[in-house]
N, C-alpha and C. Protein backbone atom coordinates (compact mmCIF):
# COMPACT_ATOMS: atom_id res chain seq x y z
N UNK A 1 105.02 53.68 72.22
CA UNK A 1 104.11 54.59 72.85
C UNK A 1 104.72 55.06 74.17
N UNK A 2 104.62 56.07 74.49
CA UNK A 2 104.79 56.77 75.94
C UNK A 2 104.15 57.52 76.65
N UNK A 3 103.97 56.72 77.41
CA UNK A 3 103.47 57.01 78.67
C UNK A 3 103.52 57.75 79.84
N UNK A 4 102.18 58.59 79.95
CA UNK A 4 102.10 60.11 81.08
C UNK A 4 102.68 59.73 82.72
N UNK A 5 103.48 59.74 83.10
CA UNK A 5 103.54 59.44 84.69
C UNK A 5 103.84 60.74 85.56
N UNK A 6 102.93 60.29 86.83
CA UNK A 6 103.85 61.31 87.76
C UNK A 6 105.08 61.31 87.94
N UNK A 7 105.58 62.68 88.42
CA UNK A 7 106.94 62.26 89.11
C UNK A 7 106.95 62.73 90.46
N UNK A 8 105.97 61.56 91.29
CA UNK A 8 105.76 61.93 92.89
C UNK A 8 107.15 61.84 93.57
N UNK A 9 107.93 60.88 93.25
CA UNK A 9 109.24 61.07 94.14
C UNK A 9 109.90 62.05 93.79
N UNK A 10 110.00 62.63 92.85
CA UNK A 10 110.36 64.50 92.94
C UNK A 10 109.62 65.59 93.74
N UNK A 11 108.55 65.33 93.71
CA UNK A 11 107.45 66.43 94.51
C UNK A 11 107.75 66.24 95.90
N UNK A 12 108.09 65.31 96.71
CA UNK A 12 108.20 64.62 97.80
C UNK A 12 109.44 64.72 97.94
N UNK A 13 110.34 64.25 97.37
CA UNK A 13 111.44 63.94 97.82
C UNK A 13 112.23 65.40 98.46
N UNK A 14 111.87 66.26 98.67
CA UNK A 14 112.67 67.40 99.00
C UNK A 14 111.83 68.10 100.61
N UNK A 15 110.95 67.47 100.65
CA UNK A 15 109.75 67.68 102.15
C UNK A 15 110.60 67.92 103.29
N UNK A 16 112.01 67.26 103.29
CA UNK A 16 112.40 66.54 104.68
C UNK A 16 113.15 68.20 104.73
N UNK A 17 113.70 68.22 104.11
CA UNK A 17 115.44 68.89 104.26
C UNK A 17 114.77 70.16 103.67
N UNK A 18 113.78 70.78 102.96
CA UNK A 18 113.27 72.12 102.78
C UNK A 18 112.86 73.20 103.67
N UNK A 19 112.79 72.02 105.27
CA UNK A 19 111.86 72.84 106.72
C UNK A 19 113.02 73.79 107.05
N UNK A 20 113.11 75.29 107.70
CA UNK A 20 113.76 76.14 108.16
C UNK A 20 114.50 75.36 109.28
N UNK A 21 115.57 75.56 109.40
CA UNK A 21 116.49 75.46 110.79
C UNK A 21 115.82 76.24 112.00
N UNK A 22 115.99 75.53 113.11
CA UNK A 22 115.96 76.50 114.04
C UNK A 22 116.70 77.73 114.24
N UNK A 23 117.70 77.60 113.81
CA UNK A 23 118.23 78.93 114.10
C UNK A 23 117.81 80.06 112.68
N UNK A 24 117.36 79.67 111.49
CA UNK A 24 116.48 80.18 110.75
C UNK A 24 115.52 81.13 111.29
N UNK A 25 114.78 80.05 111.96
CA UNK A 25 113.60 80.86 112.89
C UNK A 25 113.53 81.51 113.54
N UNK A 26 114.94 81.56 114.49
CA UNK A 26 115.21 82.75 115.38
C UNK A 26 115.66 83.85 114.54
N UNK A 27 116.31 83.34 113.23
CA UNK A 27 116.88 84.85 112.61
C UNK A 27 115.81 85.67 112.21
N UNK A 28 114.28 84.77 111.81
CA UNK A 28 113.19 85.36 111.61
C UNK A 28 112.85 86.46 112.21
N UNK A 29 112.50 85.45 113.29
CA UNK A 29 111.87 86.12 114.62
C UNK A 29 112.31 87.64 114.83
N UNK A 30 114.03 87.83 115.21
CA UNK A 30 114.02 89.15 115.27
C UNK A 30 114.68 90.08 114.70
N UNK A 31 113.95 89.22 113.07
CA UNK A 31 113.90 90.64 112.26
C UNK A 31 112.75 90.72 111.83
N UNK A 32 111.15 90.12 112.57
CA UNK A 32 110.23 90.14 112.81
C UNK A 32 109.44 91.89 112.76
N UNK A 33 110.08 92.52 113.53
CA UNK A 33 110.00 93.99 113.76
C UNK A 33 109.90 94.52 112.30
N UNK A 34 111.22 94.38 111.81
CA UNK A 34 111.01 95.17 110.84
C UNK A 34 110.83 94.49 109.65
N UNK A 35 110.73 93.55 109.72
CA UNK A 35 110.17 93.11 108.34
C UNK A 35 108.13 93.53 108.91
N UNK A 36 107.37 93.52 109.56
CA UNK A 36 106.39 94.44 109.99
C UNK A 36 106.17 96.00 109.32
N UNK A 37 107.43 96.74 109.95
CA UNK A 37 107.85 97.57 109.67
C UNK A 37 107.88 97.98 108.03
N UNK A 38 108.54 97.58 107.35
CA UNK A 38 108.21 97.56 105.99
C UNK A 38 106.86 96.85 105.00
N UNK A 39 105.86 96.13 105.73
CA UNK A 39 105.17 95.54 104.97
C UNK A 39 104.48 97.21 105.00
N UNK A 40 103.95 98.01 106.98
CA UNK A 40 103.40 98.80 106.85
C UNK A 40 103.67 99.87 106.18
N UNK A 41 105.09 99.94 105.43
CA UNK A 41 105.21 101.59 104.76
C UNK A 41 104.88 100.98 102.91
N UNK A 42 104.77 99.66 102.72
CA UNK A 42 104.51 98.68 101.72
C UNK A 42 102.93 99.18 101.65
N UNK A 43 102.49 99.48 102.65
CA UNK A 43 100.96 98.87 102.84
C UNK A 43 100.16 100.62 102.48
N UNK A 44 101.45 101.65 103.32
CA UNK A 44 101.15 103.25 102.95
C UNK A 44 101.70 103.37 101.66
N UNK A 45 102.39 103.10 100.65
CA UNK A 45 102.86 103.87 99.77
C UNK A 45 101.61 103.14 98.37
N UNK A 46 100.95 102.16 98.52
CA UNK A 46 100.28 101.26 97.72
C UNK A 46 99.37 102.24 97.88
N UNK A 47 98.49 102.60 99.10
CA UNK A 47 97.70 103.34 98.73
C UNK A 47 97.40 104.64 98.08
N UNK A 48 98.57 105.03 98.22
CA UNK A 48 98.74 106.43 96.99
C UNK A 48 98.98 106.01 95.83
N UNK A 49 99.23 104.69 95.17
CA UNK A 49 99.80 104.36 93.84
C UNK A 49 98.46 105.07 92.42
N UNK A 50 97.58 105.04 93.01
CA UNK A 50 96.53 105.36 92.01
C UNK A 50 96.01 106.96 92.58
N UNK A 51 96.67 107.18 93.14
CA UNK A 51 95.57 108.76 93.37
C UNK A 51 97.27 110.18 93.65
N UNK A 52 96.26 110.94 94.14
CA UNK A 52 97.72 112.26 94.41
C UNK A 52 97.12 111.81 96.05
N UNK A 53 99.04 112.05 97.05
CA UNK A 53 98.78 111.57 98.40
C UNK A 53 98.50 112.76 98.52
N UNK A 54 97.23 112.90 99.69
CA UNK A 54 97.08 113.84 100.61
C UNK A 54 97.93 114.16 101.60
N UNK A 55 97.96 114.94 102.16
CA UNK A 55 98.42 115.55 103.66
C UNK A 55 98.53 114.38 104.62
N UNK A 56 97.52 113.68 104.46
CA UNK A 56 97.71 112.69 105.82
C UNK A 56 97.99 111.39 105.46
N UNK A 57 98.03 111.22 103.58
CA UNK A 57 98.85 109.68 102.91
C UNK A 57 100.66 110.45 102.89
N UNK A 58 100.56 111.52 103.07
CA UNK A 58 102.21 112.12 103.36
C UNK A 58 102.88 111.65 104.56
N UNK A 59 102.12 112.15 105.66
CA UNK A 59 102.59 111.65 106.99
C UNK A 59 102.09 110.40 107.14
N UNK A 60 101.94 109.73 107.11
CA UNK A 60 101.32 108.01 106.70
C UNK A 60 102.44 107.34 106.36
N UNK A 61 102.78 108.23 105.49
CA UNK A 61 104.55 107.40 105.01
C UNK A 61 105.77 107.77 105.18
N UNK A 62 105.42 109.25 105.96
CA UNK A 62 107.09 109.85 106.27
C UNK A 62 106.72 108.93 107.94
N UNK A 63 105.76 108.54 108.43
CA UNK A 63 105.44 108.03 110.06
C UNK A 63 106.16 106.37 109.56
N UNK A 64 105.67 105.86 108.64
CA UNK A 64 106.44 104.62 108.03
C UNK A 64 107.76 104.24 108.02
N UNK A 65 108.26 105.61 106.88
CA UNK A 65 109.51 105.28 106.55
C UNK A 65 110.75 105.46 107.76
N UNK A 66 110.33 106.08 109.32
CA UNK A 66 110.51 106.45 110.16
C UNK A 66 110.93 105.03 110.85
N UNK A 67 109.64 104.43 110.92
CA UNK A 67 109.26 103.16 111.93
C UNK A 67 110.25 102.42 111.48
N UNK A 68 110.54 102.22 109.97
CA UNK A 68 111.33 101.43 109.12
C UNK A 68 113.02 101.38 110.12
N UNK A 69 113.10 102.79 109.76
CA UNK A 69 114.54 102.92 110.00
C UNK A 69 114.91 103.16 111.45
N UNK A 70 113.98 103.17 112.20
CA UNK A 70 113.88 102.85 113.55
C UNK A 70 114.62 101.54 114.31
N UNK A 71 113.40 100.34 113.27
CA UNK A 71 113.68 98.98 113.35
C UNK A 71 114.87 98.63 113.05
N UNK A 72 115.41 99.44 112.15
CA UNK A 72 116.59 98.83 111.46
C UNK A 72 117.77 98.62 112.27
N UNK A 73 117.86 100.38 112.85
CA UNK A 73 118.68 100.49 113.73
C UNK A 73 118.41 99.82 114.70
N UNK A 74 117.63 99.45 115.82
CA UNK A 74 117.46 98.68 116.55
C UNK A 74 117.77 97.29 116.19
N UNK A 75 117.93 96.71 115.11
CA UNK A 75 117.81 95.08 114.87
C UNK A 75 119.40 95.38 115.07
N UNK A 76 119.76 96.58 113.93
CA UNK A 76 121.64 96.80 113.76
C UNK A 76 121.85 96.18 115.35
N UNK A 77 121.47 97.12 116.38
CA UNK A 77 122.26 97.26 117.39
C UNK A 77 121.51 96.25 118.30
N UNK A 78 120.92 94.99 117.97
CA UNK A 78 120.31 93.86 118.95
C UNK A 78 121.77 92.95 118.64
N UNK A 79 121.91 92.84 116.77
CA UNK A 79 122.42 91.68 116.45
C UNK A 79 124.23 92.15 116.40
N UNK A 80 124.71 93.18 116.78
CA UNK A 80 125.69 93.57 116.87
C UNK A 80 126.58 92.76 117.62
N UNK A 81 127.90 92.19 116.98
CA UNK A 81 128.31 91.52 117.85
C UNK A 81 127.92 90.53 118.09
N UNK A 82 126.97 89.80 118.01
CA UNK A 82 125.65 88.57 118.03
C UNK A 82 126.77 87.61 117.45
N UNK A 83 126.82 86.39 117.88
CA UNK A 83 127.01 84.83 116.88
C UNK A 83 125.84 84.05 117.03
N UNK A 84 125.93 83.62 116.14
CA UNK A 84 124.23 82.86 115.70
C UNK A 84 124.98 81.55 115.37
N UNK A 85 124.43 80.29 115.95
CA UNK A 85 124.96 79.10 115.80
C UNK A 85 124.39 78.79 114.10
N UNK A 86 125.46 78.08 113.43
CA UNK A 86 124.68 77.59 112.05
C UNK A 86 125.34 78.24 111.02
N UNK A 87 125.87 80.04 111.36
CA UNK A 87 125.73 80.47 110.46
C UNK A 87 124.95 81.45 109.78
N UNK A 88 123.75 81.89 110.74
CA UNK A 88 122.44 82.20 109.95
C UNK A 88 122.80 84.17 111.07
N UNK A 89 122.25 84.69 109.72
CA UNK A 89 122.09 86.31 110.49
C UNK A 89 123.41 86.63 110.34
């Protein structure tokens, strides 16, 4: 016969070493902007998915896709040149 068991030391066993690095977190952090940045043109283009965009779901997402590439360039030219201990970015 065989028998149902957990396998808690698998579920667990990976807790320690799965947490982000600090320097993870900073790579987060500032690309924070634009990852923002894209949820909101994420957040304009969803709402046209079911209808025809109006005039102002147009500029809603050309004002988006703007902000987007705004951020981008700005992150380009924060992390330019940048060394990030670790590895990370």
């Amino acid at each position: 016969m065989s028998h149902i068991v957990t396998v808690q030391d698998a579920v667990t066993a990976f807790a320690d070493f799965m947490e982000p690095t600090a320097a993870e977190l900073d790579a987060i952090e500032l690309e924070m902007p634009v990852i923002l940045a894209d949820v909101d043109l994420l957040d304009a283009q969803i709402i046209t998915l079911d209808r025809t965009p109006s005039e102002l779901d147009t500029r809603r997402i050309r004002r988006a896709r703007r902000r987007v590439l705004t951020e981008r360039a700005a992150l380009a030219n924060r992390t330019a040149g940048r060394v990030v201990p670790g590895g990370v970015a």
